[in-house]
Protein backbone atom coordinates (compact mmCIF):
# COMPACT_ATOMS: atom_id res chain seq x y z
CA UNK A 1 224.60 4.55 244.56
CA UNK A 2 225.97 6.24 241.77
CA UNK A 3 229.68 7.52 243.38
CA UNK A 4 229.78 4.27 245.19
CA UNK A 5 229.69 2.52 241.76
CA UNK A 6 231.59 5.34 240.22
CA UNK A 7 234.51 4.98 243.17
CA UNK A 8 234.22 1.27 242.42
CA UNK A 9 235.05 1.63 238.93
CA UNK A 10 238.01 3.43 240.20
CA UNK A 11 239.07 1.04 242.20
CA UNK A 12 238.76 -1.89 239.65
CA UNK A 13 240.38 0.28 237.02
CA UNK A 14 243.66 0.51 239.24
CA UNK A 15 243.72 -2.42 239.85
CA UNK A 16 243.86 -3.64 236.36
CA UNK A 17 246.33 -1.12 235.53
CA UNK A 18 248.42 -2.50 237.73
CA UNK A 19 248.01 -6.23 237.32
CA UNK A 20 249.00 -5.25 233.77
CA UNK A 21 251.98 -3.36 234.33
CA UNK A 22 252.90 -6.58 236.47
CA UNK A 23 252.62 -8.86 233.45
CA UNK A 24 254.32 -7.11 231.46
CA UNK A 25 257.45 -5.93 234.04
CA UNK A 26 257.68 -10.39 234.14
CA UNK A 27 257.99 -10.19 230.54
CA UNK A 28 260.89 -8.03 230.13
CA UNK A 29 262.48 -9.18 233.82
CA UNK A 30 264.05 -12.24 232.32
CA UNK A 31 268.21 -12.38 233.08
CA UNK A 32 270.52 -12.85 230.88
CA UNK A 33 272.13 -16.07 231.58
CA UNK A 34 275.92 -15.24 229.82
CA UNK A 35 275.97 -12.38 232.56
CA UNK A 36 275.53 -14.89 235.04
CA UNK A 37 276.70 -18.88 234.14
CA UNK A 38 280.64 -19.24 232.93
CA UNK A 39 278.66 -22.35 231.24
CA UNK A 40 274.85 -23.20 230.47
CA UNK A 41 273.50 -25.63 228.25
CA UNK A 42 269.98 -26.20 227.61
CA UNK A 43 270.39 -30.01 226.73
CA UNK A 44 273.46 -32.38 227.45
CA UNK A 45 276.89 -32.06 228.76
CA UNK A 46 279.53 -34.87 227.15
CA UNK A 47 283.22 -34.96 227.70
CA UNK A 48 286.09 -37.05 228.83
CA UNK A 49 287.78 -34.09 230.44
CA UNK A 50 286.17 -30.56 231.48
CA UNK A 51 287.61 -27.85 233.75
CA UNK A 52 284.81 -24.91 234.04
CA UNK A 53 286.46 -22.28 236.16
CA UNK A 54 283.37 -20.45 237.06
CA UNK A 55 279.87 -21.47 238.00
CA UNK A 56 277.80 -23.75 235.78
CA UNK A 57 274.27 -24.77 234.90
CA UNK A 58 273.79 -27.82 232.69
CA UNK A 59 270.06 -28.26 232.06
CA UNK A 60 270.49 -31.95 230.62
CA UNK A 61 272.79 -34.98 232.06
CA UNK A 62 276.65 -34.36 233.42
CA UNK A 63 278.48 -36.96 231.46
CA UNK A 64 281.65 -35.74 232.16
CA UNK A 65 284.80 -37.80 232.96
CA UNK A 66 287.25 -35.59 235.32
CA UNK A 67 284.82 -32.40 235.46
CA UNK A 68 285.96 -29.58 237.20
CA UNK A 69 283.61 -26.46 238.31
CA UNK A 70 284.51 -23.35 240.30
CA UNK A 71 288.28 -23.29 239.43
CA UNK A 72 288.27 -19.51 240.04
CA UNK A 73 284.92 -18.85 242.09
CA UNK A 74 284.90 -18.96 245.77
CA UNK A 75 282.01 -19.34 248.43
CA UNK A 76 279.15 -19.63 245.99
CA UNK A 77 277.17 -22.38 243.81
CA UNK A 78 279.29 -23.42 241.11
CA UNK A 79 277.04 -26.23 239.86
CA UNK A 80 273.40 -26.27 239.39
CA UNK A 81 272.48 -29.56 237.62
CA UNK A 82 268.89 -30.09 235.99
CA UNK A 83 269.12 -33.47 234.63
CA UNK A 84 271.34 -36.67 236.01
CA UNK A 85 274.71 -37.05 237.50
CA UNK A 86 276.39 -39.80 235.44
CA UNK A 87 279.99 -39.48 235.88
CA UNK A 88 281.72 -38.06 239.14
CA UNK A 89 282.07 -34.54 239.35
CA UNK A 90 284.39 -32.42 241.81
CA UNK A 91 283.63 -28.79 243.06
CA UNK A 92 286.75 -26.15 243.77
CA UNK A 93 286.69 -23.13 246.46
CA UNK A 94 284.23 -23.72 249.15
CA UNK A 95 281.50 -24.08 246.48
CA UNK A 96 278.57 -26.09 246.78
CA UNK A 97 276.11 -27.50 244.08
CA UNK A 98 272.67 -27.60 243.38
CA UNK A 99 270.64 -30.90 241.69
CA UNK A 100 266.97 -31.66 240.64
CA UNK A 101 264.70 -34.12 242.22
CA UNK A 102 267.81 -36.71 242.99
CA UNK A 103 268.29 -38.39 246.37
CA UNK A 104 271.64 -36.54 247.87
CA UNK A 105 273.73 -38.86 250.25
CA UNK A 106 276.57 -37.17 252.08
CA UNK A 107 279.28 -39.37 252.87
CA UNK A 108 281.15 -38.62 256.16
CA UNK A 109 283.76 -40.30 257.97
CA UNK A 110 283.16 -41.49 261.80
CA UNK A 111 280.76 -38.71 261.59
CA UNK A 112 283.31 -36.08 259.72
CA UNK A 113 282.02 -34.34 257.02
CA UNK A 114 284.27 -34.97 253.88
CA UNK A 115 282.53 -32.71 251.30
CA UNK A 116 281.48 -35.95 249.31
CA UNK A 117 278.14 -36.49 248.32
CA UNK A 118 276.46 -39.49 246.07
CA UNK A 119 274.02 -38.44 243.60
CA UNK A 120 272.58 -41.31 241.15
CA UNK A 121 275.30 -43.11 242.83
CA UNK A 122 278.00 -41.13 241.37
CA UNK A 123 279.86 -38.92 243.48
CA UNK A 124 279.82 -34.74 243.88
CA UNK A 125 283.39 -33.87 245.42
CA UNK A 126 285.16 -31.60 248.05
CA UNK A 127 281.87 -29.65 247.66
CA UNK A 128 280.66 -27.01 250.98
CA UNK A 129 277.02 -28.41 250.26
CA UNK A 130 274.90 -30.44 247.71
CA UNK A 131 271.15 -29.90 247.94
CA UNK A 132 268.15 -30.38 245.79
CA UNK A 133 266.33 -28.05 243.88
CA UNK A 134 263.35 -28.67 242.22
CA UNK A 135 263.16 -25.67 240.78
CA UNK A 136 265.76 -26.56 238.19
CA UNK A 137 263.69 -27.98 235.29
CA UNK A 138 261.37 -24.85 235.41
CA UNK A 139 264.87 -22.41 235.57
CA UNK A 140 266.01 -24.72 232.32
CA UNK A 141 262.78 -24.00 230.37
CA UNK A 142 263.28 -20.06 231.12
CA UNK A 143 266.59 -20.01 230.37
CA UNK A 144 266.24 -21.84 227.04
CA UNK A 145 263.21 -19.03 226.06
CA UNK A 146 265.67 -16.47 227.14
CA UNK A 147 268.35 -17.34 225.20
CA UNK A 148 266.60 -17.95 222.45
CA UNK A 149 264.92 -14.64 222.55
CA UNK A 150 268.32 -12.70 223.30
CA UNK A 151 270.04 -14.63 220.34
CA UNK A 152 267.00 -13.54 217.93
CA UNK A 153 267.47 -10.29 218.95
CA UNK A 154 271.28 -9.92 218.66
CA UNK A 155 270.57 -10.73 214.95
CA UNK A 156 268.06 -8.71 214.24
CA UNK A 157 270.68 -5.86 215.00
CA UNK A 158 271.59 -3.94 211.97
CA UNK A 159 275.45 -3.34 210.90
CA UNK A 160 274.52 0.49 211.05
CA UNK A 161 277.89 1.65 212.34
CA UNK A 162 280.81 2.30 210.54
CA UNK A 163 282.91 -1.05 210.94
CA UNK A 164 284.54 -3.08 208.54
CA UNK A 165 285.91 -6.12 208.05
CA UNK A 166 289.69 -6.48 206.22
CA UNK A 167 290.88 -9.36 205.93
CA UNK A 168 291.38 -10.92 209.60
CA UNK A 169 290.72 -7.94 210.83
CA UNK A 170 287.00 -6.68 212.86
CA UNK A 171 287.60 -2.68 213.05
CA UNK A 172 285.28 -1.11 215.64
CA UNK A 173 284.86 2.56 214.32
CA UNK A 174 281.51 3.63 216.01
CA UNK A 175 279.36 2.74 218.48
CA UNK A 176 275.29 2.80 218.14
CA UNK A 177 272.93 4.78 220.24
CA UNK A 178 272.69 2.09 222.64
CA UNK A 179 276.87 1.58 222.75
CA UNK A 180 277.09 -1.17 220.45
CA UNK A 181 278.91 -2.19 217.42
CA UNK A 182 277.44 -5.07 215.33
CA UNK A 183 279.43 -7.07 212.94
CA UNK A 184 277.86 -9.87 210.37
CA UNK A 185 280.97 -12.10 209.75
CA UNK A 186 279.85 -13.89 205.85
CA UNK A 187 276.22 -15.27 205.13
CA UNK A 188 274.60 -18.60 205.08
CA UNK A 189 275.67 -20.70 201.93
CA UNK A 190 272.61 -21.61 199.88
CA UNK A 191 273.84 -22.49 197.10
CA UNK A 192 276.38 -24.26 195.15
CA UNK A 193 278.20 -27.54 196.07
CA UNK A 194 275.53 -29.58 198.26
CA UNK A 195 278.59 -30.28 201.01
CA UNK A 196 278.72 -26.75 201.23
CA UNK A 197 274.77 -25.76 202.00
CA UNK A 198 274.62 -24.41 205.35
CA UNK A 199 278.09 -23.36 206.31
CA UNK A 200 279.24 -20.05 206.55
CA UNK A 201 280.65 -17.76 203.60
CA UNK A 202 283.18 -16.06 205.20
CA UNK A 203 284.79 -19.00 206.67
CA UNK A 204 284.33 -21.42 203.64
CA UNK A 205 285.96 -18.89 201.63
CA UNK A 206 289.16 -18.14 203.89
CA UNK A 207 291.96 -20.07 205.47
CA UNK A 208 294.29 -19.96 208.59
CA UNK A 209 292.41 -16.66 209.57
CA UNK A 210 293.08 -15.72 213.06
CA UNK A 211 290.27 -13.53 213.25
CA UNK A 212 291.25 -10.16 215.55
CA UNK A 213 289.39 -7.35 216.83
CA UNK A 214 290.63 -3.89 216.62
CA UNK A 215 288.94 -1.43 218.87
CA UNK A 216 289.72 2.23 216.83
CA UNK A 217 287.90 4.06 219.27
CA UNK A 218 289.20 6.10 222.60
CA UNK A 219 289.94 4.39 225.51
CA UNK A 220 287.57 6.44 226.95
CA UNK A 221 284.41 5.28 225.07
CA UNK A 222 284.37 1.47 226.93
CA UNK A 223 282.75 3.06 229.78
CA UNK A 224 279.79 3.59 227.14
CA UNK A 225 280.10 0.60 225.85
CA UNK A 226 277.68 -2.30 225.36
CA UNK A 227 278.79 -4.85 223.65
CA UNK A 228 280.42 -5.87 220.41
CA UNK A 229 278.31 -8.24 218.67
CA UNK A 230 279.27 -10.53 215.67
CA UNK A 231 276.53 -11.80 214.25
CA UNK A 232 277.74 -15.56 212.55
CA UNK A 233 275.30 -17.00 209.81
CA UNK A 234 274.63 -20.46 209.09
CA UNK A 235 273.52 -23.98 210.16
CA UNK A 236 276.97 -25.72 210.06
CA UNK A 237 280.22 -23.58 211.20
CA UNK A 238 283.41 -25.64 211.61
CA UNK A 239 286.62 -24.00 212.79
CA UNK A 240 288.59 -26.38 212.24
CA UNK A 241 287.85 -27.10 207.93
CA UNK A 242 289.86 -24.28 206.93
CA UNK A 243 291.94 -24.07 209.94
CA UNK A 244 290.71 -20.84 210.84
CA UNK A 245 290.14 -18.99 214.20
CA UNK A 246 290.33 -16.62 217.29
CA UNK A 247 292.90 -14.13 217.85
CA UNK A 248 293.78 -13.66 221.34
CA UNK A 249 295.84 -10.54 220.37
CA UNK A 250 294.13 -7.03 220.41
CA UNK A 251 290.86 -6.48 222.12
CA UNK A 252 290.40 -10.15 223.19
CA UNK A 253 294.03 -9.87 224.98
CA UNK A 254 292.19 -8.74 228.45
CA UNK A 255 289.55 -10.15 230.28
CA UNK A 256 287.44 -7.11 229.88
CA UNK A 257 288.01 -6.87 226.16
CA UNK A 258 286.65 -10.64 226.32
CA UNK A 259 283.69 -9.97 228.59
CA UNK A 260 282.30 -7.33 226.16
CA UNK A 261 282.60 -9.50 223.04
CA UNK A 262 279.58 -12.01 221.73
CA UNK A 263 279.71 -14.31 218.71
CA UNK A 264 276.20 -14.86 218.01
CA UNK A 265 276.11 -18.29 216.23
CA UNK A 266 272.18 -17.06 215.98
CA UNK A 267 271.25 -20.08 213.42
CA UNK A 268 273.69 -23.09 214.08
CA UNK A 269 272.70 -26.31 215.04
CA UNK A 270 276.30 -27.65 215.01
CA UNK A 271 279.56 -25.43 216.13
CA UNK A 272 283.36 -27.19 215.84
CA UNK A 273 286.35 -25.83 217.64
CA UNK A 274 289.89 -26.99 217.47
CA UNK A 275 291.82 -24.11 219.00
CA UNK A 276 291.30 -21.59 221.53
CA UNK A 277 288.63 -19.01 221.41
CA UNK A 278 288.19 -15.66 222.71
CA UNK A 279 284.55 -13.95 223.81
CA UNK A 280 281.68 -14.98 224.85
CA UNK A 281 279.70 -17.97 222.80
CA UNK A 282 275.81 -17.54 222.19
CA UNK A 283 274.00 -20.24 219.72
CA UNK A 284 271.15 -21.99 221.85
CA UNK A 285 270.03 -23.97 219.07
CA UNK A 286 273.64 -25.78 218.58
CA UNK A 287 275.85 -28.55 219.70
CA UNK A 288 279.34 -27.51 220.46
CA UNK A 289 281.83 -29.77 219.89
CA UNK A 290 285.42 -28.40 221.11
CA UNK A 291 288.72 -29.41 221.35
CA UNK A 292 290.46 -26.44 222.98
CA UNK A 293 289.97 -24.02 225.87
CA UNK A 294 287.36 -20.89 225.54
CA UNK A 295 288.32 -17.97 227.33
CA UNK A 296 284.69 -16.40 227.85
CA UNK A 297 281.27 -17.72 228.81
CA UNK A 298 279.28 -20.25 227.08
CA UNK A 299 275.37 -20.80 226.10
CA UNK A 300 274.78 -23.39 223.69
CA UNK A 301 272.42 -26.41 223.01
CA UNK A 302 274.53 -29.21 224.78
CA UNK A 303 278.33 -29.90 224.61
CA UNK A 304 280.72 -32.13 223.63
CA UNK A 305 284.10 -30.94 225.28
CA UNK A 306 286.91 -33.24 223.63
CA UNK A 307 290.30 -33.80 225.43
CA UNK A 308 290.86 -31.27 228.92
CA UNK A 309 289.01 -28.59 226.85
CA UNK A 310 288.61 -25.75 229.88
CA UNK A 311 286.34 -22.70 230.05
CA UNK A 312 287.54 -20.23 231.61
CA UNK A 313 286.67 -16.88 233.18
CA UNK A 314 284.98 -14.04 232.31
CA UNK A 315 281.40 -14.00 232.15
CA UNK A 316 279.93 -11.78 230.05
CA UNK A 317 279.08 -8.08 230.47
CA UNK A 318 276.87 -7.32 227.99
CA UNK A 319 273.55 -6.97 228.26
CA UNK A 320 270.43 -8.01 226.18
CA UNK A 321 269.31 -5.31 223.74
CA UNK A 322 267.10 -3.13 224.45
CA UNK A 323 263.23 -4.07 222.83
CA UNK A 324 259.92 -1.90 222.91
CA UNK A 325 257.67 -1.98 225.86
CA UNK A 326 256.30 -5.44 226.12
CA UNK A 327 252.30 -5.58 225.40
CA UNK A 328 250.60 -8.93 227.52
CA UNK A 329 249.00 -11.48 225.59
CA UNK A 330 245.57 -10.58 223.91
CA UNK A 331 244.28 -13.56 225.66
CA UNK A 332 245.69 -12.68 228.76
CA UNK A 333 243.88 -8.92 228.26
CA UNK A 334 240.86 -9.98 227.25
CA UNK A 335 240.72 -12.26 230.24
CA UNK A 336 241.40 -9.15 232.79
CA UNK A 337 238.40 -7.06 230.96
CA UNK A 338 235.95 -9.51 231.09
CA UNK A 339 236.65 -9.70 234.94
CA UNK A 340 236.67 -6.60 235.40
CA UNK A 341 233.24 -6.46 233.45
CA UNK A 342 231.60 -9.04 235.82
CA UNK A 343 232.97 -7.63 238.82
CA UNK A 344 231.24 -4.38 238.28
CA UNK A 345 227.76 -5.60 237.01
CA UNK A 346 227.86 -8.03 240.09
CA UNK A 347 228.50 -4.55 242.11
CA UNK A 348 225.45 -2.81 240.29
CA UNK A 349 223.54 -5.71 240.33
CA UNK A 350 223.42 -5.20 244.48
């Protein structure tokens, strides 16, 4: 009685091991959506002109005169909408598109398929496919916690390397064990005129900045690279007050210098563009309002795309940072070991 209790112990004991090292493998298996969406937003999408050239997940409503999506993608989804359709949409390259819970109508011609599909009564065009997913609303809520998480961490990064910041210039000098280089561009203003609470230092303080980054390092060192990270402080950033902005010279002249470059806009609720802008875009919490094209991918809040603002190819390449081994939930714990514990006195109880 005593090794058949003893073996069942064993048994239990694996099998807890391994239900926890499944909880907490979920934990850290979350992906990171820049790597994969040329645009997501969390909430809204609102615009009177918007050409995405790669794939797309808006997690609010499409209202979106003359939207574009797929420009540059081929063969794949280029739309996955979790909200409502409320303005007419058209897909590019064989793509097809994805929406939540809405009745999908294809519209064919004496029994031809022309790629035209009502959703809400608004119209999906030269699409491959439209179908439903109702999985959409639950990919929304973990892509919000994922962002949200990556953007947390980003900040938490320390400046540790040797970079520096002269006057327009971002000087990558080192790289971190993990391959990247972390810049904080200014600090949240907290003080001082009351227009001024919220915005950011460095760009309060300077005007008609094109802001450039200058890689110093080898040529050879990208292949160890893992991202270059500018962490941007504050509530309220505008662009546009000071007339300052993106360089597209240096690094951010290629597409791979722009696919390993990530302005963290970690604390903004609000975000104004008026001229081109070069990297990737991460600030979950904020509304971006833009008036220009972004050549990189985009994660924000909701959007407000102003004239034919366009957002263009590539996504980005850099990964979340590395965190700790993920623990489970005490609750979640506590709940396996008490299971465990009434498994096995049911077992000695027989």
């Amino acid at each position: 009685m005593i090794n058949k209790s003893n073996s069942m112990m064993k048994k239990l004991s694996i099998i807890l091991i391994t239900a926890l090292i499944a909880v907490t493998h979920s934990v850290n298996a979350t992906s990171f959506a820049l790597n994969d969406y040329n645009l997501v937003t969390i909430g809204d999408v609102n615009s009177s002109s918007l050409h995405v050239h790669g794939n797309a997940f808006v997690g609010g409503n499409l209202n979106a005169g003359n939207a574009e999506f797929g420009n540059d993608i081929n063969n794949t989804t280029a739309l996955e909408l979790a909200g409502e359709l409320q303005q007419n949409v058209r897909i590019h390259g064989g793509n097809s598109a994805e929406v939540n819970g809405s009745a999908v109508q294809e519209i064919d011609m004496n029994g031809v398929a022309t790629g035209r599909y009502l959703v809400n009564g608004n119209a999906i065009s030269n699409a491959s496919s439209v179908t439903q997913n109702a999985q959409l609303s639950a990919q929304q809520a973990a892509i919000k916690a994922s962002l949200e998480s990556a953007s947390a961490q980003f900040a938490a990064m320390a400046d540790v390397n040797t970079q520096d910041i002269s006057g327009n210039k971002l000087h990558v000098n080192s790289l971190d064990s993990n391959g990247y280089a972390v810049f904080q561009l200014g600090e949240k203003v907290n003080s001082g005129d009351a227009a001024d609470i919220g915005k950011n230092s460095f760009l309060l303080s300077n005007s008609n900045q094109d802001l450039e980054i200058v890689y110093n390092l080898s040529a050879s060192t990208l292949n160890e690279l893992g991202g270059i990270i500018i962490n941007v402080p504050g509530t309220e950033i505008d662009f546009s007050e000071n007339n300052n902005k993106v360089s597209g010279n240096g690094f951010l002249s290629s597409l791979q210098g722009r696919a390993n470059v990530l302005w963290n806009f970690f604390e903004a609720t609000s975000i104004t563009l008026n001229a081109n802008f070069y990297g990737n875009i991460l600030a979950p919490l904020a509304q971006l309002t833009s008036s220009s094209d972004i050549d990189g991918s985009v994660a924000v809040y909701g959007l407000s795309a102003q004239h034919s603002g366009q957002i263009h190819l590539p996504t980005s390449t850099i990964p979340t940072p590395p965190s700790t081994v993920s623990i489970p939930e005490p609750s979640v714990v506590a709940l396996m070991l008490l299971s465990l514990l009434l498994l096995v006195r049911r077992h000695n109880a027989h």
